[in-house]
Structure formats: C-alpha cells, structure tokens
PDB file of N, CA and C in Angstrom:
ATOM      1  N   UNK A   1      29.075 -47.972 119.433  1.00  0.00           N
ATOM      2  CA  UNK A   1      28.580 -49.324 119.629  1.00  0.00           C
ATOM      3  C   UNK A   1      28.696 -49.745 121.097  1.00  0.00           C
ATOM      4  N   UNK A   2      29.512 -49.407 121.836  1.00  0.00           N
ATOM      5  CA  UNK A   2      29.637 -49.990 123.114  1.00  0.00           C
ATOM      6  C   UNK A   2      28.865 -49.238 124.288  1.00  0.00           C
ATOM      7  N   UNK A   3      28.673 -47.789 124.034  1.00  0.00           N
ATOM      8  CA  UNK A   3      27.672 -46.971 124.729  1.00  0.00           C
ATOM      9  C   UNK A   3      26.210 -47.627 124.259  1.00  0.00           C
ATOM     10  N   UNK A   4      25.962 -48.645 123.081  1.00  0.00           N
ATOM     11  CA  UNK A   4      24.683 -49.084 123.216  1.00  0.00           C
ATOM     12  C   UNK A   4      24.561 -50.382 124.133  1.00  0.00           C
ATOM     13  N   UNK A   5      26.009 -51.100 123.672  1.00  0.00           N
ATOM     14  CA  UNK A   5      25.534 -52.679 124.538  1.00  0.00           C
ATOM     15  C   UNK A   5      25.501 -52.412 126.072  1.00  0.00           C
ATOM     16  N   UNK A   6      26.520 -51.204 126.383  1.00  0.00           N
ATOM     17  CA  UNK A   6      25.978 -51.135 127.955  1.00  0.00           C
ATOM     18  C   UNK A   6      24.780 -50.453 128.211  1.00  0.00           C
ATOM     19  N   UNK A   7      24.317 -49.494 127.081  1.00  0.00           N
ATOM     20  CA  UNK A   7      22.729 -49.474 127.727  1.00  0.00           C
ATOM     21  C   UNK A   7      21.754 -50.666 127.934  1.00  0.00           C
ATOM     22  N   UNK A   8      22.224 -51.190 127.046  1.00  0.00           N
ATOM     23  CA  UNK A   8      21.456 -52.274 126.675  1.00  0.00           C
ATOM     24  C   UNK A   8      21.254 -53.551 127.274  1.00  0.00           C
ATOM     25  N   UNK A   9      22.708 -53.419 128.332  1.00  0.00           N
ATOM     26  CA  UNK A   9      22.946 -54.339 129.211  1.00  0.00           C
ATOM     27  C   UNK A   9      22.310 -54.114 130.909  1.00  0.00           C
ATOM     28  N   UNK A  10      22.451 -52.699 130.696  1.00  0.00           N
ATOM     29  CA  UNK A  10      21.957 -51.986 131.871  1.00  0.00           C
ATOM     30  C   UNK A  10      20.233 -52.284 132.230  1.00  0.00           C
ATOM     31  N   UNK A  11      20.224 -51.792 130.803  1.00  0.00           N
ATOM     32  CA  UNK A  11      18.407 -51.805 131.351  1.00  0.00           C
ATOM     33  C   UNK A  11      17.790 -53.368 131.061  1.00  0.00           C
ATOM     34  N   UNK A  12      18.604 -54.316 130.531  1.00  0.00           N
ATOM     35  CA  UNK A  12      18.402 -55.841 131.013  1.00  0.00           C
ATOM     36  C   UNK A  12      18.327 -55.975 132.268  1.00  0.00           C
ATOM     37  N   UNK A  13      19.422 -55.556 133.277  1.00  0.00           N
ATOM     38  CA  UNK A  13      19.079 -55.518 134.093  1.00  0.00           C
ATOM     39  C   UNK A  13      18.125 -55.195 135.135  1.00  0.00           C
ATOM     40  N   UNK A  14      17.379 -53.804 134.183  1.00  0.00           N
ATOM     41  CA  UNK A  14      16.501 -52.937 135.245  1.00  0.00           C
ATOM     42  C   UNK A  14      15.403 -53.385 134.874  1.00  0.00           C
ATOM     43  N   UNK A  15      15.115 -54.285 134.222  1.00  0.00           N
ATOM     44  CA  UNK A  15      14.237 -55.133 133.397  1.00  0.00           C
ATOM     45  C   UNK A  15      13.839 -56.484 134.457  1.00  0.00           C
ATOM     46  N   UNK A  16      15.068 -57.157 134.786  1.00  0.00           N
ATOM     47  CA  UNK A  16      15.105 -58.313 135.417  1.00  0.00           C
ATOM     48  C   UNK A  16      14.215 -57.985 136.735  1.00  0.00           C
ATOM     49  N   UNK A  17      15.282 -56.666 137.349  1.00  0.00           N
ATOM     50  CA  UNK A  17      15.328 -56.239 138.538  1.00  0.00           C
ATOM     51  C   UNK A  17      13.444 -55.927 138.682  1.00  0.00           C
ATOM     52  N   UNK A  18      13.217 -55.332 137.684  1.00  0.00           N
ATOM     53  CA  UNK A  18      11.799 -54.669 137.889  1.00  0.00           C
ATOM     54  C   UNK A  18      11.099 -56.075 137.933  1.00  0.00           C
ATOM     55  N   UNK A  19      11.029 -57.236 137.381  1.00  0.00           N
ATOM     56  CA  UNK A  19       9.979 -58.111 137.571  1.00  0.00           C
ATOM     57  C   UNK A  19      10.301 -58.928 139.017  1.00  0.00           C
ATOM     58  N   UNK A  20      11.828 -58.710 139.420  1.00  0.00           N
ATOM     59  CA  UNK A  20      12.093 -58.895 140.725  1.00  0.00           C
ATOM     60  C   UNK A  20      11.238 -57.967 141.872  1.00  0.00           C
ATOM     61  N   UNK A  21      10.885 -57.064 141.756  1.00  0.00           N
ATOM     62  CA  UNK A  21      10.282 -56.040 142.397  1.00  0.00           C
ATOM     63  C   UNK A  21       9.095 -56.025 142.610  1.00  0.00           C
ATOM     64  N   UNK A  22       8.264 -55.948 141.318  1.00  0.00           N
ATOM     65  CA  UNK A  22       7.242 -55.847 141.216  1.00  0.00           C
ATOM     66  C   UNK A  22       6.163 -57.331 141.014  1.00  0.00           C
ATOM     67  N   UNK A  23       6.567 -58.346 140.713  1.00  0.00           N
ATOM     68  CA  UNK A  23       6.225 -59.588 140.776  1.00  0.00           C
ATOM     69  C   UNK A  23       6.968 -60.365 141.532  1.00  0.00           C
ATOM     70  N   UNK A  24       7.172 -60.531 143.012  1.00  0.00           N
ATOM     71  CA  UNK A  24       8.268 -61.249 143.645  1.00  0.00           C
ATOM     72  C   UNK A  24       7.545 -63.028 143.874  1.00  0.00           C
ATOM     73  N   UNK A  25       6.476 -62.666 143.820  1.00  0.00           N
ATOM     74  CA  UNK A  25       5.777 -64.345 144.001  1.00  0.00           C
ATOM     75  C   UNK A  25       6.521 -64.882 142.660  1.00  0.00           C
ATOM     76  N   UNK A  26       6.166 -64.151 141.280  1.00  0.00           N
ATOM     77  CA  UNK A  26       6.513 -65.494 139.916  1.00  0.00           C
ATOM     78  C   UNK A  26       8.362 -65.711 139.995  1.00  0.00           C
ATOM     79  N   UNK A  27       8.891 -64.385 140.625  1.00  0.00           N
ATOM     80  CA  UNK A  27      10.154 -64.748 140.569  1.00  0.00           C
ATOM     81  C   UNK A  27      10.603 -65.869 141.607  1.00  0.00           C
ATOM     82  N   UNK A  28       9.692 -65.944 142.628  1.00  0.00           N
ATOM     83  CA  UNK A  28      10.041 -67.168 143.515  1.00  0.00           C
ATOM     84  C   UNK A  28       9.881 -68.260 142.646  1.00  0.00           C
ATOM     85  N   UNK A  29       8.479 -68.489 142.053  1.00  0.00           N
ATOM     86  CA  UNK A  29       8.062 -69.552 141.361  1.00  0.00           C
ATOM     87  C   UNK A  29       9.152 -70.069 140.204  1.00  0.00           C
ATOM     88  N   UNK A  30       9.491 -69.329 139.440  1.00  0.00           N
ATOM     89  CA  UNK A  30      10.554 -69.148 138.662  1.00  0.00           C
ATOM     90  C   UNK A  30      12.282 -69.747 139.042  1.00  0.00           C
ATOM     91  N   UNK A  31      12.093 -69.332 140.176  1.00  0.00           N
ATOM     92  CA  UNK A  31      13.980 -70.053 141.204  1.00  0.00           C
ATOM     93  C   UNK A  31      13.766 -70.973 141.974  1.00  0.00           C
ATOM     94  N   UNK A  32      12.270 -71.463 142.066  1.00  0.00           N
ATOM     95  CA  UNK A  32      11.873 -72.927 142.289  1.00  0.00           C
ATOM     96  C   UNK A  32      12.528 -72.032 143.957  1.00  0.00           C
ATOM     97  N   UNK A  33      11.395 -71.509 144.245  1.00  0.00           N
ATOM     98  CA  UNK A  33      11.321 -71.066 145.935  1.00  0.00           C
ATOM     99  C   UNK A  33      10.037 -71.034 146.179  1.00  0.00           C
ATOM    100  N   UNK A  34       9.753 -71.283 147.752  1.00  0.00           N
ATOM    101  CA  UNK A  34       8.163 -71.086 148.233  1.00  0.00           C
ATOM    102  C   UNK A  34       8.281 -69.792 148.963  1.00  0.00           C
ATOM    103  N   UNK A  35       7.466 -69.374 149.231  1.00  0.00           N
ATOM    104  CA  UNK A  35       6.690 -68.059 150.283  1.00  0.00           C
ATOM    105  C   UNK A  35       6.595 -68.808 151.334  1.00  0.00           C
ATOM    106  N   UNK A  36       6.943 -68.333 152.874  1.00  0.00           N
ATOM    107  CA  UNK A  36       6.130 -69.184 153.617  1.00  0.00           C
ATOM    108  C   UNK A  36       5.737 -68.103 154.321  1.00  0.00           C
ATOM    109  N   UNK A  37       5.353 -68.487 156.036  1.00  0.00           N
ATOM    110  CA  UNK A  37       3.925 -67.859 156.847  1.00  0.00           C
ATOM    111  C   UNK A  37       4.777 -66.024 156.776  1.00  0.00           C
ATOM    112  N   UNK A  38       5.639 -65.909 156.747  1.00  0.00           N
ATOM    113  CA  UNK A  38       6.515 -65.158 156.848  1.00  0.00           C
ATOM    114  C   UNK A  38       6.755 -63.954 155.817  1.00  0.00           C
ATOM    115  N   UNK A  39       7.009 -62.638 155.327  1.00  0.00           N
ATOM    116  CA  UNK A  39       7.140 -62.102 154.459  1.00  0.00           C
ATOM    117  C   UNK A  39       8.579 -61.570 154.087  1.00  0.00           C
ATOM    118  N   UNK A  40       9.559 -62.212 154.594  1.00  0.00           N
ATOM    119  CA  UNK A  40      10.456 -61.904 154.046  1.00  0.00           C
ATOM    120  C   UNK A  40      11.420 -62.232 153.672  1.00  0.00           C
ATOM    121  N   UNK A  41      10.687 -63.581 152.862  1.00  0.00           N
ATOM    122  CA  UNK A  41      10.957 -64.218 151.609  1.00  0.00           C
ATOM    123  C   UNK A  41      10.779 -63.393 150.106  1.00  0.00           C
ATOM    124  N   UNK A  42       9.498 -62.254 150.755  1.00  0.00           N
ATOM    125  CA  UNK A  42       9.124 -61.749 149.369  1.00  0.00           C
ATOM    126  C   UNK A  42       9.713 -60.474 149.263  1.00  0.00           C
ATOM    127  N   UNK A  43      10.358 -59.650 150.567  1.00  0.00           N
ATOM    128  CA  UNK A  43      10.899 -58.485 150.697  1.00  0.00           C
ATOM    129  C   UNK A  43      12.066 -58.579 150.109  1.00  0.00           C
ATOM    130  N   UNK A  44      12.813 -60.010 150.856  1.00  0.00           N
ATOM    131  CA  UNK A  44      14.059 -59.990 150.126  1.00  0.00           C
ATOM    132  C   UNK A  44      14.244 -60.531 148.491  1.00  0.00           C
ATOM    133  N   UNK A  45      13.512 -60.780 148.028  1.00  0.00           N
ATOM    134  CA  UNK A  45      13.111 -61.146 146.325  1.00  0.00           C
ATOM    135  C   UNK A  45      12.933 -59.504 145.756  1.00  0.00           C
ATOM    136  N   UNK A  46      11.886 -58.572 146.657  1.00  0.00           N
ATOM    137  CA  UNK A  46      11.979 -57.472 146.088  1.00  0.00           C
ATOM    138  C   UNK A  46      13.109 -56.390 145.985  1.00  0.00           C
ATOM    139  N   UNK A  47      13.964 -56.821 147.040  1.00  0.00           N
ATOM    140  CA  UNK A  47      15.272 -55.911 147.240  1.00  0.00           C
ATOM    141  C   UNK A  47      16.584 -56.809 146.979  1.00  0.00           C
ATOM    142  N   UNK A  48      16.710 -57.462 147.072  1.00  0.00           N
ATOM    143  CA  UNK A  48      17.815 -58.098 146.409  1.00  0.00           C
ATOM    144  C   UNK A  48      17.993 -58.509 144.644  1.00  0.00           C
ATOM    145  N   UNK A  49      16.710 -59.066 144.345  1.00  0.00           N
ATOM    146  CA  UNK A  49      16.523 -59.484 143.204  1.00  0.00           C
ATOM    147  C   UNK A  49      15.781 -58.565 142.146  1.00  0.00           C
ATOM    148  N   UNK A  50      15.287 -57.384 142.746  1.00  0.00           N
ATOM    149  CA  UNK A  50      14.523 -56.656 142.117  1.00  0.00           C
ATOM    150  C   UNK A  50      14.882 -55.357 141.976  1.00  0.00           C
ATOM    151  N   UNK A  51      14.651 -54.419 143.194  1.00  0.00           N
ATOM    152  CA  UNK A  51      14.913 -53.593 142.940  1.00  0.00           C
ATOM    153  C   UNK A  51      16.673 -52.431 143.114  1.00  0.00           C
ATOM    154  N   UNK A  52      17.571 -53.885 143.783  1.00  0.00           N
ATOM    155  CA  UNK A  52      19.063 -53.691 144.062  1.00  0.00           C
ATOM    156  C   UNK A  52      19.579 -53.734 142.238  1.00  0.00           C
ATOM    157  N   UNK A  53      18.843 -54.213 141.263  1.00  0.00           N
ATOM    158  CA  UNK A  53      19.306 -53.975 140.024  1.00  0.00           C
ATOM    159  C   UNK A  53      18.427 -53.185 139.325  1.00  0.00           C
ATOM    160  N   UNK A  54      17.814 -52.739 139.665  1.00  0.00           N
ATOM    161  CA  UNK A  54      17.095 -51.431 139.226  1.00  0.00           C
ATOM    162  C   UNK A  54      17.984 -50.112 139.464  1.00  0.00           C
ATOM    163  N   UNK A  55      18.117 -50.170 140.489  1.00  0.00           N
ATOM    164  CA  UNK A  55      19.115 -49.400 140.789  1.00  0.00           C
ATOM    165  C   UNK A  55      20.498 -49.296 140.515  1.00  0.00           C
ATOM    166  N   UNK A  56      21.325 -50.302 140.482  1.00  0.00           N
ATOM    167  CA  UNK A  56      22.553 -50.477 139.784  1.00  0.00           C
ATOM    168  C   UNK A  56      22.271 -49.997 138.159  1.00  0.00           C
ATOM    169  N   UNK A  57      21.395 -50.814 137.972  1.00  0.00           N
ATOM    170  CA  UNK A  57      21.561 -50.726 135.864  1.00  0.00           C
ATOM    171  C   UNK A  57      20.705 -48.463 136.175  1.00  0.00           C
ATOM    172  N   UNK A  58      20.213 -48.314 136.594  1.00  0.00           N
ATOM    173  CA  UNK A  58      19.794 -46.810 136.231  1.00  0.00           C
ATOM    174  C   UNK A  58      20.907 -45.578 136.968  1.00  0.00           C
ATOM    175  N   UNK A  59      21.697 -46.525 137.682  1.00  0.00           N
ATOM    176  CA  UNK A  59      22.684 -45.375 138.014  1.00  0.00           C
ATOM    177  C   UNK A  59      24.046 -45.472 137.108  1.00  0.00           C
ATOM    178  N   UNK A  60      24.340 -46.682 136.421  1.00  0.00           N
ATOM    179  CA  UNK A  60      24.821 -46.421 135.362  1.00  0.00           C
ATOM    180  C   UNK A  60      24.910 -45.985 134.419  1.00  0.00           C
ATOM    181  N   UNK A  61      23.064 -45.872 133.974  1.00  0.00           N
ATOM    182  CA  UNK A  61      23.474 -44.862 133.010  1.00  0.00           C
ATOM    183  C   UNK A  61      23.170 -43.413 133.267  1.00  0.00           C
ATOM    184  N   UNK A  62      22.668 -43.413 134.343  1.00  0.00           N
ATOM    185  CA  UNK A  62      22.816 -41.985 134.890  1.00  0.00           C
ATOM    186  C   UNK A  62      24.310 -41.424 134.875  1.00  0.00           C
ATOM    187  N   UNK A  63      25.243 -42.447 135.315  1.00  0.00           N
ATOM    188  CA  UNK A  63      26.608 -41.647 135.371  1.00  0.00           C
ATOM    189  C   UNK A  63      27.247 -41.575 134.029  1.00  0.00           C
ATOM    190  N   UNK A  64      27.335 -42.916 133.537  1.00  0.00           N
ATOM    191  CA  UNK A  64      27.643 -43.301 132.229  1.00  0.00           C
ATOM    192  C   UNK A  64      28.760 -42.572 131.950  1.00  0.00           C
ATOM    193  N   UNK A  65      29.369 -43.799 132.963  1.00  0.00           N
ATOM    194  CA  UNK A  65      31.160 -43.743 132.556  1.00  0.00           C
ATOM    195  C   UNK A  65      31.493 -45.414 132.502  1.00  0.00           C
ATOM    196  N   UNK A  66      32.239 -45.350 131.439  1.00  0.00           N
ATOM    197  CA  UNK A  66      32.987 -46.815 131.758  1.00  0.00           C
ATOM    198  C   UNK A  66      33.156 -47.609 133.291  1.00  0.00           C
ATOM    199  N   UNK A  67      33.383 -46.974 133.912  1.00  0.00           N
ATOM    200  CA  UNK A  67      33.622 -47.514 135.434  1.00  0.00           C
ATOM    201  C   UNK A  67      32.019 -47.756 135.704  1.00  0.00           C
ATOM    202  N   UNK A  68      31.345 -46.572 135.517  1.00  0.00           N
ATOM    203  CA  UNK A  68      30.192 -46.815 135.820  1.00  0.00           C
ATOM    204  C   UNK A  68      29.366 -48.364 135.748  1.00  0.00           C
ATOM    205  N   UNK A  69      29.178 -48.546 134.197  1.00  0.00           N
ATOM    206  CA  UNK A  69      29.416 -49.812 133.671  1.00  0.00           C
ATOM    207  C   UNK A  69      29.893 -51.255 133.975  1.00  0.00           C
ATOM    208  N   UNK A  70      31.566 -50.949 134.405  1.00  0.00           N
ATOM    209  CA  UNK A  70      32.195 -52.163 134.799  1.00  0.00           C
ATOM    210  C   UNK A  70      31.832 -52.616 136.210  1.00  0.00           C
ATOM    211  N   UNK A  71      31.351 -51.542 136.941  1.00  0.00           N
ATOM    212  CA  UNK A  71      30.952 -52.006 138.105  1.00  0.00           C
ATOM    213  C   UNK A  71      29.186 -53.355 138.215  1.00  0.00           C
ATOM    214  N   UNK A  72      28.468 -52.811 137.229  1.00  0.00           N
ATOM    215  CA  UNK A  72      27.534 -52.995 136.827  1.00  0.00           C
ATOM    216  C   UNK A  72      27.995 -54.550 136.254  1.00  0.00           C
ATOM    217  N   UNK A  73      28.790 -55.066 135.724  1.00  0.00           N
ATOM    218  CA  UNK A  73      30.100 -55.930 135.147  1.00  0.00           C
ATOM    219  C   UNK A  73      30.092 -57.027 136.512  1.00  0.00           C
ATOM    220  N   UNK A  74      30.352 -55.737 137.543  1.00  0.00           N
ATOM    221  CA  UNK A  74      31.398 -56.847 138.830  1.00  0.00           C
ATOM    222  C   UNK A  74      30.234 -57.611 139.645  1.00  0.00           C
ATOM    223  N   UNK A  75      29.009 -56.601 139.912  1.00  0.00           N
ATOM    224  CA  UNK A  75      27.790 -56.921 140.433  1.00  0.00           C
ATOM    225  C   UNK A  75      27.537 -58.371 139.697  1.00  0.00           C
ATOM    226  N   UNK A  76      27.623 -58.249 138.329  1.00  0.00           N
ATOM    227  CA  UNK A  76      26.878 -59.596 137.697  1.00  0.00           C
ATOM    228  C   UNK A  76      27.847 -60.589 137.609  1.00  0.00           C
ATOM    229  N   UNK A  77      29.222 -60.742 137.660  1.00  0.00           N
ATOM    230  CA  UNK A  77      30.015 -61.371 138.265  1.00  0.00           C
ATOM    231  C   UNK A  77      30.077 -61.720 139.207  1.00  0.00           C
ATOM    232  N   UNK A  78      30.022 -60.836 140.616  1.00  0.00           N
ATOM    233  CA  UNK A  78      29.673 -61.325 141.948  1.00  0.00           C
ATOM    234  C   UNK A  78      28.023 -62.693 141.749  1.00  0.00           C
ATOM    235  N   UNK A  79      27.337 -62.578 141.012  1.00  0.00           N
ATOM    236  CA  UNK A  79      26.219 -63.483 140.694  1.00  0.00           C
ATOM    237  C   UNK A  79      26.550 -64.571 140.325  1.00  0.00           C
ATOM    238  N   UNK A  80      27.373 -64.443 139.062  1.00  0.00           N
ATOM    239  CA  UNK A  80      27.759 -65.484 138.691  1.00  0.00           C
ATOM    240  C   UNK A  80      28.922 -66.753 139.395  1.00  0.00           C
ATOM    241  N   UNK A  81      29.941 -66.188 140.195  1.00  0.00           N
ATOM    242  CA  UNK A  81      30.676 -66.465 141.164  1.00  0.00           C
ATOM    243  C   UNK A  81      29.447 -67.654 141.979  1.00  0.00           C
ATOM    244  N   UNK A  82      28.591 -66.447 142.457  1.00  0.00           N
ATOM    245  CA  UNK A  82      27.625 -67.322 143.685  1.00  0.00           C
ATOM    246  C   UNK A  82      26.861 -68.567 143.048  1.00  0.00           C
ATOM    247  N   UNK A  83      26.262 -68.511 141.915  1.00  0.00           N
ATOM    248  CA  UNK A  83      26.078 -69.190 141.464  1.00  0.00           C
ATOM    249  C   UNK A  83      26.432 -70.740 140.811  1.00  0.00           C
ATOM    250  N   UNK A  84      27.830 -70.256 140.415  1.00  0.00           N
ATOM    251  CA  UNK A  84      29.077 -71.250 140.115  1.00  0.00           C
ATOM    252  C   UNK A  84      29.205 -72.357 141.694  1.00  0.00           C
ATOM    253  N   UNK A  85      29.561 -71.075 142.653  1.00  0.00           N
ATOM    254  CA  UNK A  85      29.394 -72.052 144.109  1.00  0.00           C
ATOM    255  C   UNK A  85      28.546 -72.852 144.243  1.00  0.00           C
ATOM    256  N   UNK A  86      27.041 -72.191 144.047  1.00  0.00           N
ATOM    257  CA  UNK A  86      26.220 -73.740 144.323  1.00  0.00           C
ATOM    258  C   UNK A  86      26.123 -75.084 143.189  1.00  0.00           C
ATOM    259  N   UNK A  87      26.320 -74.278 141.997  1.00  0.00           N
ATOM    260  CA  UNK A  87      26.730 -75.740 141.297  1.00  0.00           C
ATOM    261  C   UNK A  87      27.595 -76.413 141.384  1.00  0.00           C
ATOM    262  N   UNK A  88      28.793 -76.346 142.321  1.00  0.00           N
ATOM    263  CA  UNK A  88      29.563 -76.776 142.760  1.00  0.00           C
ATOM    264  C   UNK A  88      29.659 -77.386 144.031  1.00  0.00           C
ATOM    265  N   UNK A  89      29.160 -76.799 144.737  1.00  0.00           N
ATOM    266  CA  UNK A  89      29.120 -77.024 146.366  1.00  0.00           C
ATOM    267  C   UNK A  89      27.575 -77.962 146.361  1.00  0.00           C
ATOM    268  N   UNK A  90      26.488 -77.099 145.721  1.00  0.00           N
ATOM    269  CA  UNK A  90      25.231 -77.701 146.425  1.00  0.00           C
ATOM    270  C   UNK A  90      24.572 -78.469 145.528  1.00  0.00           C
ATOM    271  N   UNK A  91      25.521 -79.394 144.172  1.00  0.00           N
ATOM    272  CA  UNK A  91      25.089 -80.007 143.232  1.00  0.00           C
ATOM    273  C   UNK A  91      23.872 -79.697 142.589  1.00  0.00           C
ATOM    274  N   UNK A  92      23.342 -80.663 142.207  1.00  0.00           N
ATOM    275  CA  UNK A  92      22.282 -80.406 140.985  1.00  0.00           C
ATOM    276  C   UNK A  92      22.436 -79.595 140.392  1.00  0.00           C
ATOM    277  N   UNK A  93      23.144 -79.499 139.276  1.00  0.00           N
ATOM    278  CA  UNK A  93      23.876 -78.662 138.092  1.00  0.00           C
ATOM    279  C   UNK A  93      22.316 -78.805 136.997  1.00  0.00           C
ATOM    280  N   UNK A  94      21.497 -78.406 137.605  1.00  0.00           N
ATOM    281  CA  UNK A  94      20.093 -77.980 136.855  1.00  0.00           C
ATOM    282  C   UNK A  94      20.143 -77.166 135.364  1.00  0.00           C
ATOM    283  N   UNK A  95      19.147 -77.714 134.666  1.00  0.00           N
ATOM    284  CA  UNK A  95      19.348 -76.729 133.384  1.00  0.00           C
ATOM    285  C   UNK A  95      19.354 -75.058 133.665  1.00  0.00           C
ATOM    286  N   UNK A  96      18.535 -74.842 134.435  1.00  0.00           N
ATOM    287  CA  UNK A  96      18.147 -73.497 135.025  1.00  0.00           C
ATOM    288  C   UNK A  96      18.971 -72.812 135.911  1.00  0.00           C
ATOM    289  N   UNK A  97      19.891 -73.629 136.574  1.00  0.00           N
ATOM    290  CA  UNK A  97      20.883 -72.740 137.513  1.00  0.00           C
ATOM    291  C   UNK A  97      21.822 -73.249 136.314  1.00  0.00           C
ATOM    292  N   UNK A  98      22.446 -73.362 135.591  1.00  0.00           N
ATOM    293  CA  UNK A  98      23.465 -73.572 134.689  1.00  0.00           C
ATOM    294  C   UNK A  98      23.141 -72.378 133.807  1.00  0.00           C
ATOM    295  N   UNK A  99      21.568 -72.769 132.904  1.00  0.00           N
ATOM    296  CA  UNK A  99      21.468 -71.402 131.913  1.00  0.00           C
ATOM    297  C   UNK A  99      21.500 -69.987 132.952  1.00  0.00           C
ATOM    298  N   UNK A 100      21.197 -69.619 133.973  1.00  0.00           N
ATOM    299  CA  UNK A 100      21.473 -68.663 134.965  1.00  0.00           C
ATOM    300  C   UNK A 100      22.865 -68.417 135.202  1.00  0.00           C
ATOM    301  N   UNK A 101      23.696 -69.267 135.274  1.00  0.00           N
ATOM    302  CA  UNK A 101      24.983 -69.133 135.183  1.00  0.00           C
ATOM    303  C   UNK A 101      25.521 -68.374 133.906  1.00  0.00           C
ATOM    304  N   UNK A 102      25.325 -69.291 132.623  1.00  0.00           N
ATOM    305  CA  UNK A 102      25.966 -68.689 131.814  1.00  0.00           C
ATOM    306  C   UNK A 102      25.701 -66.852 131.275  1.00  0.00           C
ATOM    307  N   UNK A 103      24.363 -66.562 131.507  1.00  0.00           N
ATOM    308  CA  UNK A 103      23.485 -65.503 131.718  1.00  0.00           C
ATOM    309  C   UNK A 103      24.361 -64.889 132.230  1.00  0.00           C
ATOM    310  N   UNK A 104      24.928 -65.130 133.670  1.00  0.00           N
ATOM    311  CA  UNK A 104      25.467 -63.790 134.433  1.00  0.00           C
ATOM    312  C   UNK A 104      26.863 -63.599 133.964  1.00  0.00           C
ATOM    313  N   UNK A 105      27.294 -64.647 133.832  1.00  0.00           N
ATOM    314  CA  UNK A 105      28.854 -64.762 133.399  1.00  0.00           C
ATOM    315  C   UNK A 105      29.314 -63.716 131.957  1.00  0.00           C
ATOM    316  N   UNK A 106      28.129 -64.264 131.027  1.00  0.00           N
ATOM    317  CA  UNK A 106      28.447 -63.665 130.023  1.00  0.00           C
ATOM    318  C   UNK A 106      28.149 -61.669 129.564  1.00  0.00           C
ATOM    319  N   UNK A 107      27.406 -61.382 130.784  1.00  0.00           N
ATOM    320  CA  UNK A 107      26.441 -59.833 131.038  1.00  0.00           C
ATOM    321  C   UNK A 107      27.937 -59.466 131.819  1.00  0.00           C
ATOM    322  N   UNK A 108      28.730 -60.072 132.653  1.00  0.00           N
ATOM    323  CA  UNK A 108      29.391 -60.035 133.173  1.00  0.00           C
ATOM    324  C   UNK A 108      30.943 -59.619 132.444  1.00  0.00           C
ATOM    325  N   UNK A 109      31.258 -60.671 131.993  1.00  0.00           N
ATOM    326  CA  UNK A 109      32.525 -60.570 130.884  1.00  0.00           C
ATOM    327  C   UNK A 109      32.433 -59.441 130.054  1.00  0.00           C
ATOM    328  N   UNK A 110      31.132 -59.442 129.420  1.00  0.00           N
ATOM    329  CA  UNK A 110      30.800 -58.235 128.048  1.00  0.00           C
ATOM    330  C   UNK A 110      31.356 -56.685 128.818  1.00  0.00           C
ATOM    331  N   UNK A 111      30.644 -56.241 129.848  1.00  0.00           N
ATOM    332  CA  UNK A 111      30.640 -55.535 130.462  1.00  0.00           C
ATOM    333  C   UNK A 111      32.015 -55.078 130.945  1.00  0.00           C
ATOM    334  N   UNK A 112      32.381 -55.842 131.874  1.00  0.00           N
ATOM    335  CA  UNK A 112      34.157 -55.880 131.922  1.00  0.00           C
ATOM    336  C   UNK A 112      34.976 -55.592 130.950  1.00  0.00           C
ATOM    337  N   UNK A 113      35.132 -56.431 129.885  1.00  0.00           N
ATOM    338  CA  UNK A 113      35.495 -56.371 128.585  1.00  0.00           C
ATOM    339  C   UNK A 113      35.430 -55.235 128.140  1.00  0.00           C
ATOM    340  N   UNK A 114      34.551 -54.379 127.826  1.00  0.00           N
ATOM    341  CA  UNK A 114      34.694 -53.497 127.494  1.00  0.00           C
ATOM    342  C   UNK A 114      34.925 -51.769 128.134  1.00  0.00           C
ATOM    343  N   UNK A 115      34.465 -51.959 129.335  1.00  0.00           N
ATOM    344  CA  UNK A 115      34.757 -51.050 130.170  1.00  0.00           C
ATOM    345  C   UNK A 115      35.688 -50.486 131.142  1.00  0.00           C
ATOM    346  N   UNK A 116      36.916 -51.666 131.051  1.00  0.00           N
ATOM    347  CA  UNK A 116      38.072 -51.745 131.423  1.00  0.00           C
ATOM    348  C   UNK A 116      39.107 -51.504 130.523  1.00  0.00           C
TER     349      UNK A 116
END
C-alpha cells in the first residue's frame, strides 16, 4: 500500500509539474500572474513550476527508496513552508493560496509519514 501512495503521489506531481511545463501561460493564469514584455516569467513557470517536479516525482520512482520519496516529502514541504509565509507575511489568506497550502502540506506530511 505505501509503494502505491508514493507512486501515486509522485506522479501527482509529474502531473502538476508537466502542465507547469508545458502550459506555462494557464499556470500563470491560474496563480493569478501576468506575462509581461519579457520571457522569463514563462521560463521560470516552466522550470520551477513545471518541469523541477517532473523531475523530482520521476526520479523517485526511478530510485524508489523511501528516502527517495521523503525527499519528494521535503520538496513539497519546502512549498508549503513558502506558502504559509505569504499567508502570513503578504496577507490575503485567499481561498486559492490557502487550498494550495493545504495541498502541499498534506502531499507533504503523507510522504514524510511514511517514508521516514
């Protein structure tokens, strides 16, 4: 059972990551961001948001070890952390950065939880 939820958690991720990648305009549209004259607004949507978890969730299960996993855990923790900050620091505790919160927190915990 737990070799499925971390696949399962993994390729959520490589899931996310891929529409981060490959659609970086709707994911702007989506985090309530603009494009401007500039392109690397959309580079960094494709590599940070896209394809930096493409890569995390497929080298996990390439290695597919517990550690493997928990790291995969700390990444979405490190998210959730950042996230927590701006609802804290940069107010507007939005439905969407809140449900984003609980999202990472909880991909986060599961992951940990069990791979530790």
């Amino acid at each position: 059972m737990i070799d499925i939820v971390n696949i399962l958690l993994a390729l959520f991720g490589v899931g996310l990551g891929a529409i981060g990648w490959l659609m970086p305009r709707y994911t702007m549209k989506l985090l309530d961001m603009a494009p401007t004259k500039s392109t690397m607004g959309l580079s960094e949507i494709r590599a940070a948001s896209g394809a930096l978890f493409i890569g995390l969730g497929l080298g996990a299960i390439v290695l597919n070890t517990p550690f493997a996993f928990a790291m995969v855990g700390f990444a979405w923790g490190g998210a959730a952390i950042g996230r927590l900050t701006s609802l804290i620091v940069d107010g507007d505790a939005a439905r969407q950065k809140t449900t984003f919160f609980v999202i990472e927190a909880a991909v986060a915990a599961t992951l940990l939880g069990i791979n530790l």
